[in-house]
C-alpha atoms as a PDB file:
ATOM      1  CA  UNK A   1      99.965 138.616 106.346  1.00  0.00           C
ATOM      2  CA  UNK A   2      99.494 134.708 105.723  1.00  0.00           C
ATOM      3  CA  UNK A   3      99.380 134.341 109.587  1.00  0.00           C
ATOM      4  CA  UNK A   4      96.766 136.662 109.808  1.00  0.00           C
ATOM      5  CA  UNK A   5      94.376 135.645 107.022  1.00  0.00           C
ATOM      6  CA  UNK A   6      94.477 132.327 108.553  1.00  0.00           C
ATOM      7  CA  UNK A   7      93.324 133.067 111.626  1.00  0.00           C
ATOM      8  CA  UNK A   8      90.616 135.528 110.483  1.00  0.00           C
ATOM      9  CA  UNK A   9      89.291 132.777 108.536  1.00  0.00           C
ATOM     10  CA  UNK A  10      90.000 129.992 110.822  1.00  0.00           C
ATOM     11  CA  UNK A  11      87.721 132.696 113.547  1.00  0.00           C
ATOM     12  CA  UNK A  12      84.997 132.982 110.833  1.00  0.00           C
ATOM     13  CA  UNK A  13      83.344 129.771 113.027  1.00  0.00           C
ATOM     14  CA  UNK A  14      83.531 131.168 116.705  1.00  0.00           C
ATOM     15  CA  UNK A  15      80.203 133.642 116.515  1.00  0.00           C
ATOM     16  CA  UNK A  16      80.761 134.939 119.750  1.00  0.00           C
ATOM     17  CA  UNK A  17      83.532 137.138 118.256  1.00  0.00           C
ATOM     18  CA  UNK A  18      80.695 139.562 117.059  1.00  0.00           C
ATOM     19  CA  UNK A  19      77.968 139.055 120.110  1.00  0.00           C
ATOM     20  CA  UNK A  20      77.878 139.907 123.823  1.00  0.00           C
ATOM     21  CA  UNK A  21      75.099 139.572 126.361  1.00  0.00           C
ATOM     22  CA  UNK A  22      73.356 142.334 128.177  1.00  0.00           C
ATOM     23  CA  UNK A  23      72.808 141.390 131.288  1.00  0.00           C
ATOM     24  CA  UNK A  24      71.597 143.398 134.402  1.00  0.00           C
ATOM     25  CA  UNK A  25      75.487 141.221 135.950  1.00  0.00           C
ATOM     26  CA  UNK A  26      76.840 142.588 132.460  1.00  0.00           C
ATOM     27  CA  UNK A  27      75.278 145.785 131.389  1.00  0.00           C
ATOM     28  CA  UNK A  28      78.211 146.295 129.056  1.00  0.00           C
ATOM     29  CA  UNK A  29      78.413 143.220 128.026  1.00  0.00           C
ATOM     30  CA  UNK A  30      80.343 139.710 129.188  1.00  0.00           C
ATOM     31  CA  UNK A  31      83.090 140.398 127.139  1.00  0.00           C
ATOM     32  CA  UNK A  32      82.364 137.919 123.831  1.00  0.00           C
ATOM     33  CA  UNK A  33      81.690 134.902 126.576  1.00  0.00           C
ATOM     34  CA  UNK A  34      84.569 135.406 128.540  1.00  0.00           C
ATOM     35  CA  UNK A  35      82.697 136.305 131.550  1.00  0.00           C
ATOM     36  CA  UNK A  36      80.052 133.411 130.961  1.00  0.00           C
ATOM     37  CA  UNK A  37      81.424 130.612 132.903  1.00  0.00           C
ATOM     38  CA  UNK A  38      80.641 127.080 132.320  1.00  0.00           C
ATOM     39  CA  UNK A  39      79.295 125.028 135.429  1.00  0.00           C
ATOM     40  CA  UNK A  40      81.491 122.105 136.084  1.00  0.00           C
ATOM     41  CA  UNK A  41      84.312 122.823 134.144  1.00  0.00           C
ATOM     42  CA  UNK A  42      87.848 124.088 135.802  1.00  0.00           C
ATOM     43  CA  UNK A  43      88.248 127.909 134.304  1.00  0.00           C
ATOM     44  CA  UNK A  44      86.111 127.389 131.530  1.00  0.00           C
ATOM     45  CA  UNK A  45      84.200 129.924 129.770  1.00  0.00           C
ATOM     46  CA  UNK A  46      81.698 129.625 126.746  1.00  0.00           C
ATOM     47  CA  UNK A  47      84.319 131.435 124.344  1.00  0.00           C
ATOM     48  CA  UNK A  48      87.387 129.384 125.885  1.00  0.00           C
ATOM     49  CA  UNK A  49      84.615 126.338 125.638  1.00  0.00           C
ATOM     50  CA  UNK A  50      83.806 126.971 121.709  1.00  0.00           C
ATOM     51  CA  UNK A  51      87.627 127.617 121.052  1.00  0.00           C
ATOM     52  CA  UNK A  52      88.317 124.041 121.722  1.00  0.00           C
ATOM     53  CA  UNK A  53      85.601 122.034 120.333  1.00  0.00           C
ATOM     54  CA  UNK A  54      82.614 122.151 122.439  1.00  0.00           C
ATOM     55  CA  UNK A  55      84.870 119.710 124.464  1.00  0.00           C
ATOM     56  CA  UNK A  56      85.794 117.321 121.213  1.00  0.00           C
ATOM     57  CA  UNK A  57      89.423 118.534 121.319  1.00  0.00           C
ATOM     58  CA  UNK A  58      91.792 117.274 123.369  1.00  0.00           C
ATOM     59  CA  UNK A  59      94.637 119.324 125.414  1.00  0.00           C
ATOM     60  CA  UNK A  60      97.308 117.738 123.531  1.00  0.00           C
ATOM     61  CA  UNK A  61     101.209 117.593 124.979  1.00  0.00           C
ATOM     62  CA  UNK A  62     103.440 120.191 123.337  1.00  0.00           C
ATOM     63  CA  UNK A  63     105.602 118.884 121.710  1.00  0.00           C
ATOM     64  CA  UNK A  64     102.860 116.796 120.244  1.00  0.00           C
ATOM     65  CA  UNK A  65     103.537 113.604 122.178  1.00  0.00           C
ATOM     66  CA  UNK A  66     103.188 110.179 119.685  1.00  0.00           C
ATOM     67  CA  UNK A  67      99.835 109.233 121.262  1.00  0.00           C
ATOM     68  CA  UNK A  68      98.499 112.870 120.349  1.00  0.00           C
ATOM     69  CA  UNK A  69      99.687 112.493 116.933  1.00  0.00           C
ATOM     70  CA  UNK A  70      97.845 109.364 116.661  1.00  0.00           C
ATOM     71  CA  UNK A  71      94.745 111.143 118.426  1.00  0.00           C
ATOM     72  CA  UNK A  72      94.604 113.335 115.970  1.00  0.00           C
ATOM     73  CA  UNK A  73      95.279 111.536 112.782  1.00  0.00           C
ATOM     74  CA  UNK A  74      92.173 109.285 114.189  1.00  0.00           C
ATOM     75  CA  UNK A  75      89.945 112.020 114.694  1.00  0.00           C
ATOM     76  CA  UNK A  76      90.652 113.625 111.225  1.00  0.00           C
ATOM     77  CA  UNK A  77      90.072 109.865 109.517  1.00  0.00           C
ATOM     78  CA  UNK A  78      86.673 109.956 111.188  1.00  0.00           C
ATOM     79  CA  UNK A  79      85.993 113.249 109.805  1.00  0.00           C
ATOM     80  CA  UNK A  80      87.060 112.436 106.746  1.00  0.00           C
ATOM     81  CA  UNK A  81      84.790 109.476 106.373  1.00  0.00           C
ATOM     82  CA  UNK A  82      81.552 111.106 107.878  1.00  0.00           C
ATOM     83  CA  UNK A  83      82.598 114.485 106.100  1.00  0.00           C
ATOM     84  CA  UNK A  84      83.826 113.301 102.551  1.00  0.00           C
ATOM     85  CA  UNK A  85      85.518 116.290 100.501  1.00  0.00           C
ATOM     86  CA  UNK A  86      82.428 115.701  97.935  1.00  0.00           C
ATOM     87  CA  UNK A  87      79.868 117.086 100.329  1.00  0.00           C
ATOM     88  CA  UNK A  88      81.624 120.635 100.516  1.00  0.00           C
ATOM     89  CA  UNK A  89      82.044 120.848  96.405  1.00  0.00           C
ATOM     90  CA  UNK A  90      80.096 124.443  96.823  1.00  0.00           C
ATOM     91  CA  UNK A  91      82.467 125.006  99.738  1.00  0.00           C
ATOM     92  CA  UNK A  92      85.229 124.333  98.036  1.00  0.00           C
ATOM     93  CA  UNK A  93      84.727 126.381  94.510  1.00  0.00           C
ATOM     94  CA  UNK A  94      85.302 129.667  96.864  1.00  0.00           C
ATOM     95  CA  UNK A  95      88.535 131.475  96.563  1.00  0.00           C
ATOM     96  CA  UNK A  96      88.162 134.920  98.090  1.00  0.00           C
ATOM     97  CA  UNK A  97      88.011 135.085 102.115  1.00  0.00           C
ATOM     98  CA  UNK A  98      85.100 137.635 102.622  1.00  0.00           C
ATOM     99  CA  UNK A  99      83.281 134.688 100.446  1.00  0.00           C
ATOM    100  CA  UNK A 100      83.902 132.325 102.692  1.00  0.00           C
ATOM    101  CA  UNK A 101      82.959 134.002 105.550  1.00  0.00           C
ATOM    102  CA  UNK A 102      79.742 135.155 104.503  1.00  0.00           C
ATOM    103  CA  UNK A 103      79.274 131.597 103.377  1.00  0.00           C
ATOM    104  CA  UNK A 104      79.828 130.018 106.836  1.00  0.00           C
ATOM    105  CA  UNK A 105      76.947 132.469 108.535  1.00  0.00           C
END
């Protein structure tokens, strides 16, 4: 149950999990993105694209190599500093899950 709350919340961000596009290519729709390919990238589609970052997140060795541990202890000091925890104190007073989704739309 823990496994799935987190990923229903951690989806809360990706809106093309409740949105398709009607297209006379797609009159039933292109699947949540999946059939909207991004020019110039190698099997890339928008919902693949937004999964990962908008291109911000790496493709990092598994097992996490020691240079993509350090990637990513970098990139979450940067957040950190231009995101500081006291900007999100409304954020942050929310307990229930159905809160916090509403709250990010």
């Amino acid at each position: 149950m823990l496994r799935n709350l987190i990923h229903f919340i951690g989806d809360a961000h990706q809106p093309l999990h409740v949105t398709n596009r009607y297209t006379e290519k797609y009159p039933n729709g292109d699947e949540f993105g999946e059939k909207f390919d991004i020019k110039g990238e190698d099997d890339d589609t928008l919902h693949k694209f937004w999964n990962h970052g908008l291109g911000h997140v790496d493709s990092y060795d598994r097992p996490l190599s020691k240079s993509s541990i350090n990637n990513i202890i970098e990139r979450a000091n940067k957040y950190m500093v231009d995101y500081p925890r006291m900007m999100f104190q409304n954020e942050l007073k929310l307990t229930n899950g159905f809160d916090i989704v509403k709250y990010a739309h």
